[in-house]
N, C-alpha and C. Protein backbone atom coordinates (compact mmCIF):
# COMPACT_ATOMS: atom_id res chain seq x y z
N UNK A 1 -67.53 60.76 101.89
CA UNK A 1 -68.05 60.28 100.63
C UNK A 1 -67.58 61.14 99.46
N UNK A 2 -67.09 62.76 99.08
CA UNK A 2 -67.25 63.18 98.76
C UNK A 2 -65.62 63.18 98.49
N UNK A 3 -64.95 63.28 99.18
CA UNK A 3 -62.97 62.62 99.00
C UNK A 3 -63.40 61.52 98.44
N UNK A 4 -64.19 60.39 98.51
CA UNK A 4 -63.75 59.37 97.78
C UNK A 4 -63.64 59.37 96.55
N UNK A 5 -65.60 60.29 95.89
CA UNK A 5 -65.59 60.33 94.72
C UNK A 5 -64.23 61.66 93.78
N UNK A 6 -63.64 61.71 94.26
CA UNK A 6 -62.80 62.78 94.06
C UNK A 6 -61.41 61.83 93.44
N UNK A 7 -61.51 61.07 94.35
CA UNK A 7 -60.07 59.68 93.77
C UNK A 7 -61.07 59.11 92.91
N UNK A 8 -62.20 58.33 92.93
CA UNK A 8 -62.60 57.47 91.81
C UNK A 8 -62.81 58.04 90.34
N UNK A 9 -63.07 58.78 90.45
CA UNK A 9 -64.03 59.57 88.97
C UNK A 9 -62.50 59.99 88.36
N UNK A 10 -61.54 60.41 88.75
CA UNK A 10 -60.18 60.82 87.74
C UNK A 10 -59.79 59.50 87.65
N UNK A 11 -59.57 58.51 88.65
CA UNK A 11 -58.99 57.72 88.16
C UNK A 11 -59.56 56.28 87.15
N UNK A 12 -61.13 56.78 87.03
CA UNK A 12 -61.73 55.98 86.21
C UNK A 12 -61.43 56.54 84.96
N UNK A 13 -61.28 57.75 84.36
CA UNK A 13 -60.59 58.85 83.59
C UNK A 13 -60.05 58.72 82.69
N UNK A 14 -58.59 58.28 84.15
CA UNK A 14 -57.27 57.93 83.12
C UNK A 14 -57.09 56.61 83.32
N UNK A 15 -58.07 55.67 83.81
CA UNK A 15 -58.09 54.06 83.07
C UNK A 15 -58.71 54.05 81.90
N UNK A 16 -59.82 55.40 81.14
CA UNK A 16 -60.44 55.14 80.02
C UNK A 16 -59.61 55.29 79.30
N UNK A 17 -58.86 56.12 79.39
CA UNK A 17 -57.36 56.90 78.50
C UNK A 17 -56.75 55.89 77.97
N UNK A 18 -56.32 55.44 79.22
CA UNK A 18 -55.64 54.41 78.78
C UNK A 18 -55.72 53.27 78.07
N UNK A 19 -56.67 53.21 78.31
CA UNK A 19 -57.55 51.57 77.52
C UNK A 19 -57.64 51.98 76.49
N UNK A 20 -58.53 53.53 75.92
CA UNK A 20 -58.46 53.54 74.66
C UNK A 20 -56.98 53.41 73.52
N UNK A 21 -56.08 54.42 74.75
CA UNK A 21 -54.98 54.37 73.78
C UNK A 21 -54.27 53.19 73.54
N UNK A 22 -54.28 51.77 74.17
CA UNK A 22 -53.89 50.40 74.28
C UNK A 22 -54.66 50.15 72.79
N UNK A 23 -55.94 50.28 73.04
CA UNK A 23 -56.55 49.28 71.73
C UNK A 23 -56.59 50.32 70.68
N UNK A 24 -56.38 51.29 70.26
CA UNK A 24 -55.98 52.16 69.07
C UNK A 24 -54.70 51.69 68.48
N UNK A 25 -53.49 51.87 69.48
CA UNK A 25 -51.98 51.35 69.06
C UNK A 25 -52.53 49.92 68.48
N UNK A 26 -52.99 49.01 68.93
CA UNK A 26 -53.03 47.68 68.30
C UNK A 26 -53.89 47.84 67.04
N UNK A 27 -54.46 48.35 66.96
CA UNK A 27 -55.41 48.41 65.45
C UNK A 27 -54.27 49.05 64.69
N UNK A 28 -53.54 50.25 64.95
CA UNK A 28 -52.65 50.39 64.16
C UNK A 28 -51.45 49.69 63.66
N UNK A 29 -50.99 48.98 64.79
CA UNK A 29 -49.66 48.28 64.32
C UNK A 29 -50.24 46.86 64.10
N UNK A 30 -51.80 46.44 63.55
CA UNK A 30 -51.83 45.04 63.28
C UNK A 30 -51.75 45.30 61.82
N UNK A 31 -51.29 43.57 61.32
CA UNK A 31 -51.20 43.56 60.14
C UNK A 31 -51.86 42.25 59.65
N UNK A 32 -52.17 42.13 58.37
CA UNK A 32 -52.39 40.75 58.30
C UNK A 32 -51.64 39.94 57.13
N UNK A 33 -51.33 39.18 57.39
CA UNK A 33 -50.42 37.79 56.79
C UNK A 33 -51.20 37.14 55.25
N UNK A 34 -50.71 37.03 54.42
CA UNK A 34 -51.82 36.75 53.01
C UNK A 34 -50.37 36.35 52.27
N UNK A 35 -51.22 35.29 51.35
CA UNK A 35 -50.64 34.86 50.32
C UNK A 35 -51.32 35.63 49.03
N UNK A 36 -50.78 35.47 48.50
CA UNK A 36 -50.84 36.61 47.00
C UNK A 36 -52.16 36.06 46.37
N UNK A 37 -52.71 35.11 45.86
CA UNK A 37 -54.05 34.54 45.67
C UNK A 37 -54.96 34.69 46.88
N UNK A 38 -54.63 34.97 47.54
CA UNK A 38 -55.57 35.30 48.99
C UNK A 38 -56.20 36.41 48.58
N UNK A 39 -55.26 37.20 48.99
CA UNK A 39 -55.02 39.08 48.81
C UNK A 39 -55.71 39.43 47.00
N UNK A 40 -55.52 38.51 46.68
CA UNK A 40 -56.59 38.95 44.99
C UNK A 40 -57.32 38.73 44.36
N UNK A 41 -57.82 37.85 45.41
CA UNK A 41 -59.52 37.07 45.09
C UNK A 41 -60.46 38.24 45.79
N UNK A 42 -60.03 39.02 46.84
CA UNK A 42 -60.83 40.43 46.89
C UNK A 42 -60.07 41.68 47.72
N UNK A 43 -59.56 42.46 46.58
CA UNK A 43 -58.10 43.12 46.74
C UNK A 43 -58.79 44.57 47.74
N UNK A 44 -60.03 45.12 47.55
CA UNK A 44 -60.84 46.18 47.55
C UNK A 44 -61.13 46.02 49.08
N UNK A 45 -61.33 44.94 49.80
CA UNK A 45 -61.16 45.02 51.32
C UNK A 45 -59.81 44.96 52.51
N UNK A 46 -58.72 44.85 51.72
CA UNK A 46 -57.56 45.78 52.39
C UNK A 46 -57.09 46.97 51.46
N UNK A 47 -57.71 47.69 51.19
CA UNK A 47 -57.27 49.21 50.72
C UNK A 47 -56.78 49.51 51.77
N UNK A 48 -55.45 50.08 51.87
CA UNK A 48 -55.04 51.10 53.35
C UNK A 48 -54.95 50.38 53.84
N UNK A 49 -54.92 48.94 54.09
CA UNK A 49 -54.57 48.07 55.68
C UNK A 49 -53.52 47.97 55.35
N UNK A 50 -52.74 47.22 56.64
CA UNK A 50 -51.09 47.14 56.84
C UNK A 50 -51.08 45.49 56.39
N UNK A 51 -50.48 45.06 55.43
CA UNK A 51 -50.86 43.71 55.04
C UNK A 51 -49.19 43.13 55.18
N UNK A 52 -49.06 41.90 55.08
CA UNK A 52 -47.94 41.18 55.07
C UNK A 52 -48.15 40.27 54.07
N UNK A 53 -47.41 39.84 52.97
CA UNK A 53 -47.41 39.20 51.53
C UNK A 53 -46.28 38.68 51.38
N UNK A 54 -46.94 37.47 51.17
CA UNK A 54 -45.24 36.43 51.03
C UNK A 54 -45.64 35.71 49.14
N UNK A 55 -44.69 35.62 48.51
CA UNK A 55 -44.69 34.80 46.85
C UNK A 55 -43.20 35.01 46.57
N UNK A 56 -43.51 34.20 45.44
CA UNK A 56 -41.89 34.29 44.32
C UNK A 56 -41.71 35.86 43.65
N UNK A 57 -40.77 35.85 43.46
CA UNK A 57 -40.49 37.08 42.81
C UNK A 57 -40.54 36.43 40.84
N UNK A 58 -41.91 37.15 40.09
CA UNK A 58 -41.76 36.62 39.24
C UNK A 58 -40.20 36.67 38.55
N UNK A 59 -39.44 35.74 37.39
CA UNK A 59 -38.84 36.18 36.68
C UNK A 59 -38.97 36.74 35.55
N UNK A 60 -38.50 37.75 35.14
CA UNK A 60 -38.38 38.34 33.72
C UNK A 60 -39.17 40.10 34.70
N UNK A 61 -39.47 40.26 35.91
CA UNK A 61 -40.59 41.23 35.93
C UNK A 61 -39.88 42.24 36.60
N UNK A 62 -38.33 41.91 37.43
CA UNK A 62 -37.42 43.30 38.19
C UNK A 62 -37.57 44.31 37.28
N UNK A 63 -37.77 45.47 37.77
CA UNK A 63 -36.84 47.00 37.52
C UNK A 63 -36.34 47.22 38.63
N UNK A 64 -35.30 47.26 38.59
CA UNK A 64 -34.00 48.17 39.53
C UNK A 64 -33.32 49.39 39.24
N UNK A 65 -33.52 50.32 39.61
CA UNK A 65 -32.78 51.93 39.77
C UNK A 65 -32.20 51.63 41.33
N UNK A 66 -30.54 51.54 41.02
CA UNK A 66 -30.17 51.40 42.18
C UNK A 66 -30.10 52.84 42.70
N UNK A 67 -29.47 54.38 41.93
CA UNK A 67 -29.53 55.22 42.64
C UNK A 67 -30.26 55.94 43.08
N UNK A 68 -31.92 55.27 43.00
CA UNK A 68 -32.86 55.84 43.18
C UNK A 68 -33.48 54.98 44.62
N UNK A 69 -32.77 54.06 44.44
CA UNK A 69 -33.32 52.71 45.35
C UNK A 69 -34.70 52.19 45.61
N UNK A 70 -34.83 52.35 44.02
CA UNK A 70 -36.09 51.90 43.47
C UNK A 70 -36.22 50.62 42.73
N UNK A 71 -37.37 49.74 43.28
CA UNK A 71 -37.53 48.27 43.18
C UNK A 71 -39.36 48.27 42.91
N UNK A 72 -39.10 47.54 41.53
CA UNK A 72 -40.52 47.08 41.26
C UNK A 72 -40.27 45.58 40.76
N UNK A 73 -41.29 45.10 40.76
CA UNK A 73 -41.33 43.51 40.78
C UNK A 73 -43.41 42.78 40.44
N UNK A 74 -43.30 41.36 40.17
CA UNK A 74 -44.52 41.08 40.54
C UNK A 74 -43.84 40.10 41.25
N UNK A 75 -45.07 39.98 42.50
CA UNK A 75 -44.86 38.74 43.33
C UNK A 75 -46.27 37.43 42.86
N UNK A 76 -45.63 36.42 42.78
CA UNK A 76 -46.76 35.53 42.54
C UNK A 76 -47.00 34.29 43.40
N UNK A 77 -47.76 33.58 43.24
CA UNK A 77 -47.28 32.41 44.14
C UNK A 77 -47.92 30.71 42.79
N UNK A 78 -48.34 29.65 44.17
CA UNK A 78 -48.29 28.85 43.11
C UNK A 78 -49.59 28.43 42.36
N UNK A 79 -50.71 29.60 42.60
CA UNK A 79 -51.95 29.41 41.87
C UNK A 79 -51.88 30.36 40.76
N UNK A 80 -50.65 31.21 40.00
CA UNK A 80 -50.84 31.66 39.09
C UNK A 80 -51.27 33.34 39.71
N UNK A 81 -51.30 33.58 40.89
CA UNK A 81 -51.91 34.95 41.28
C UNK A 81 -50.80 35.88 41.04
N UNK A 82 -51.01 36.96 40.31
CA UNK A 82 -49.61 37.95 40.44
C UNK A 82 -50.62 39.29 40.96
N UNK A 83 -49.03 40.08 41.71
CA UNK A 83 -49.17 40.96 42.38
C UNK A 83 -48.30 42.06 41.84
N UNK A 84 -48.38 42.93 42.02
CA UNK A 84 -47.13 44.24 41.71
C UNK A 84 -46.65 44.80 42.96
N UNK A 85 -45.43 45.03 43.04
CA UNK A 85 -45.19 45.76 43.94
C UNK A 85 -44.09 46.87 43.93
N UNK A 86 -44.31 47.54 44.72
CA UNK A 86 -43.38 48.84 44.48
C UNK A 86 -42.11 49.21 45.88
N UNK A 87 -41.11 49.18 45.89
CA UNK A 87 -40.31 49.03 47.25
C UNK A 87 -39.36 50.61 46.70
N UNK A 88 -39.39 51.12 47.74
CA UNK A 88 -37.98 52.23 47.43
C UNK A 88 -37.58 51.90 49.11
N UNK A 89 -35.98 51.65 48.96
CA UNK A 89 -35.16 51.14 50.44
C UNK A 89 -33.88 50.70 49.87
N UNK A 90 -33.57 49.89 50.93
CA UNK A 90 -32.37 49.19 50.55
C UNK A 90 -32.87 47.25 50.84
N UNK A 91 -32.00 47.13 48.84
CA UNK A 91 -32.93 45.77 48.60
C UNK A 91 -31.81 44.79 49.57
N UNK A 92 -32.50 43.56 49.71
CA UNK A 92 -31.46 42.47 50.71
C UNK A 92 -30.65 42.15 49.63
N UNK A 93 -29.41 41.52 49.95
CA UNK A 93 -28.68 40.82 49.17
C UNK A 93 -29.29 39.19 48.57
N UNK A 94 -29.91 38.99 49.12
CA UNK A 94 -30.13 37.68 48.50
C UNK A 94 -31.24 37.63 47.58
N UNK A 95 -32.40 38.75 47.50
CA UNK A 95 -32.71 38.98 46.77
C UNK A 95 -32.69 39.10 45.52
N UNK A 96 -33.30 37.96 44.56
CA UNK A 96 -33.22 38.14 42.87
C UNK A 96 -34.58 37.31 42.59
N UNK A 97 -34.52 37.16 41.30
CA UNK A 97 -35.73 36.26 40.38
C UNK A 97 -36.02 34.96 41.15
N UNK A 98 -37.08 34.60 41.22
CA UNK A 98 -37.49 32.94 41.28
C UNK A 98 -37.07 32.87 42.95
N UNK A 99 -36.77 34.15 43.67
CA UNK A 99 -36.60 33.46 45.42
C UNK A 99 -37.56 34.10 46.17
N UNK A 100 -38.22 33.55 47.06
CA UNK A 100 -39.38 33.75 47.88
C UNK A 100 -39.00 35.49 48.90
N UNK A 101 -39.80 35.94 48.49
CA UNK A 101 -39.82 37.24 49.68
C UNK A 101 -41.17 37.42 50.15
N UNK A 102 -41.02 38.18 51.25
CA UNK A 102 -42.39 38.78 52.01
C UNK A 102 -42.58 40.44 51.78
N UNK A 103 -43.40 40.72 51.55
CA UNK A 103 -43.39 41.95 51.72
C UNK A 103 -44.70 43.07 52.87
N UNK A 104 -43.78 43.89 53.41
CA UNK A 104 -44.74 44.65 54.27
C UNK A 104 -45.25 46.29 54.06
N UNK A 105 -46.81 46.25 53.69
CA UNK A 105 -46.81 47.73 53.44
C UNK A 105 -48.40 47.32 53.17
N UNK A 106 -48.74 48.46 52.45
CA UNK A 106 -50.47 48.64 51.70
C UNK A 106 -50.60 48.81 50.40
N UNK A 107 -51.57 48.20 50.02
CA UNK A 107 -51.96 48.20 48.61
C UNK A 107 -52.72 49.54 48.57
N UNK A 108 -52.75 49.44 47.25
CA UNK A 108 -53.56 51.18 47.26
C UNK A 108 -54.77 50.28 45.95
N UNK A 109 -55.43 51.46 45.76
CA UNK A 109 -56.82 51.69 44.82
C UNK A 109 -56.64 51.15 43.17
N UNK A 110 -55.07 51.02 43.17
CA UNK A 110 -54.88 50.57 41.56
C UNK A 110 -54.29 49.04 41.92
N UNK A 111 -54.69 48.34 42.71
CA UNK A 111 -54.02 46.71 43.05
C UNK A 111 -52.54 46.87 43.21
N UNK A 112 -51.24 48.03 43.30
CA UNK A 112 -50.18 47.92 43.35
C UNK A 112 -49.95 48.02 45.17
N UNK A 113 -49.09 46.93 45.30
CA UNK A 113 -48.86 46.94 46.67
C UNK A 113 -47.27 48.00 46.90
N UNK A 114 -47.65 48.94 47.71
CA UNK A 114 -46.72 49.83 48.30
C UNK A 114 -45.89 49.16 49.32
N UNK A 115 -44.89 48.63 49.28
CA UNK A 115 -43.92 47.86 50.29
C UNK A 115 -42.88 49.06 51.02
N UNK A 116 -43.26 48.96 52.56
CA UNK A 116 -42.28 49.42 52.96
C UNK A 116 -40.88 48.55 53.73
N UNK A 117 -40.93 47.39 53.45
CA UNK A 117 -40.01 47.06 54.02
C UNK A 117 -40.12 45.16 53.16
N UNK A 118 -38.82 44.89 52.58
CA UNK A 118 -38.91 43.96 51.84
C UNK A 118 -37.71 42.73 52.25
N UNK A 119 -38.32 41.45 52.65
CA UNK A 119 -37.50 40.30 53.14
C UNK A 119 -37.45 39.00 52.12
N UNK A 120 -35.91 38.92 52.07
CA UNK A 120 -35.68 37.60 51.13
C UNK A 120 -35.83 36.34 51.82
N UNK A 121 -36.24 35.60 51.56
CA UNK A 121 -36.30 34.32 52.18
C UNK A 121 -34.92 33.37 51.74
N UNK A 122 -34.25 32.58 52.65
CA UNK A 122 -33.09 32.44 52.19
C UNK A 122 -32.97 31.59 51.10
N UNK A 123 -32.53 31.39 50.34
CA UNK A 123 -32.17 30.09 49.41
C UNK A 123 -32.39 28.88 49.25
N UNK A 124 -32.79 27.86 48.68
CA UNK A 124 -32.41 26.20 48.95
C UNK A 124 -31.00 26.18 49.29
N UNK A 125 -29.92 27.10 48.13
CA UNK A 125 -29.01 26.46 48.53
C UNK A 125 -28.08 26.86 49.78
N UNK A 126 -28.95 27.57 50.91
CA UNK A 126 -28.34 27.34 52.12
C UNK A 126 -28.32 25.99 53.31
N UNK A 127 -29.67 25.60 52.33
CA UNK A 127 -30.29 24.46 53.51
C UNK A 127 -28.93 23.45 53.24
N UNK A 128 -28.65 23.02 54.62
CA UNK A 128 -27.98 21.54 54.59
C UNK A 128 -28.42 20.54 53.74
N UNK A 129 -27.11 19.67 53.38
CA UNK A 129 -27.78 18.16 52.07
C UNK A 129 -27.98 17.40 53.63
N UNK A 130 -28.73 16.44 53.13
CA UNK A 130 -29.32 15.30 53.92
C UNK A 130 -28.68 14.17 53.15
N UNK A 131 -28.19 13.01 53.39
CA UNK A 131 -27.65 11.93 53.02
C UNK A 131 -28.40 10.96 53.38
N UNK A 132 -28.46 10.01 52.51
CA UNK A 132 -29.45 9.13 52.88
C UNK A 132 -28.45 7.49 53.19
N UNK A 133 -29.19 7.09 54.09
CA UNK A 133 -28.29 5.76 54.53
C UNK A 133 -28.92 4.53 53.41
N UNK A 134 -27.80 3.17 53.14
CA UNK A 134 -28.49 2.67 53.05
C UNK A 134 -28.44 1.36 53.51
């Protein structure tokens, strides 16, 4: 009896270990998905979360320092919600005014979203024309 409890009790142990460290990693690497009017109807309950944000890139609102590889912008979408955001990286090429990006990172305490990693959405004018029969 006394060998047995000797295998059970460590190895109940390092199944707690483990379990905890499984569901810690996932709280850390989750994120959540928001549209920009989502995310600012109540900005104060993702402080510090890992958020994902998709809108237009307003026009008229770039600053670009390329040798700094510094990118500010507002992102908006189509209820009028604007966002700020702040990116230092390397911007995509397809990236400019009026084209849809996502962005991944945390907002902080002043509503500016900290992006660490910034995706252009491709163009209309990549999509194929459609022809219509008649």
């Amino acid at each position: 009896m006394k060998k047995s409890l000797k295998i059970i009790i460590p190895g109940l142990i390092i199944l707690a270990v483990i379990s905890y460290l499984i569901l810690t990693s996932f709280k850390d690497t989750g994120v959540y998905y928001l549209e920009v009017s989502e995310l600012m109807k109540n900005p104060s309950q993702y402080y510090g979360k890992g958020l994902r944000v998709s809108g237009l890139v307003e026009s008229g609102s770039v600053i670009k320092k390329a040798i700094e590889k510094y990118l500010e912008f507002n992102l908006v979408d189509d209820s009028g919600a604007k966002l700020k955001v702040v990116y230092k990286g390397i911007v995509p090429d397809a990236f400019k005014e009026e084209v849809g990006v996502i962005v991944e990172g945390k907002l902080d305490k002043n509503n500016v979203f900290r992006a660490k990693t910034l995706l252009a959405k491709c163009p209309s004018k990549y999509e194929a024309e459609v022809k219509e029969k008649n």
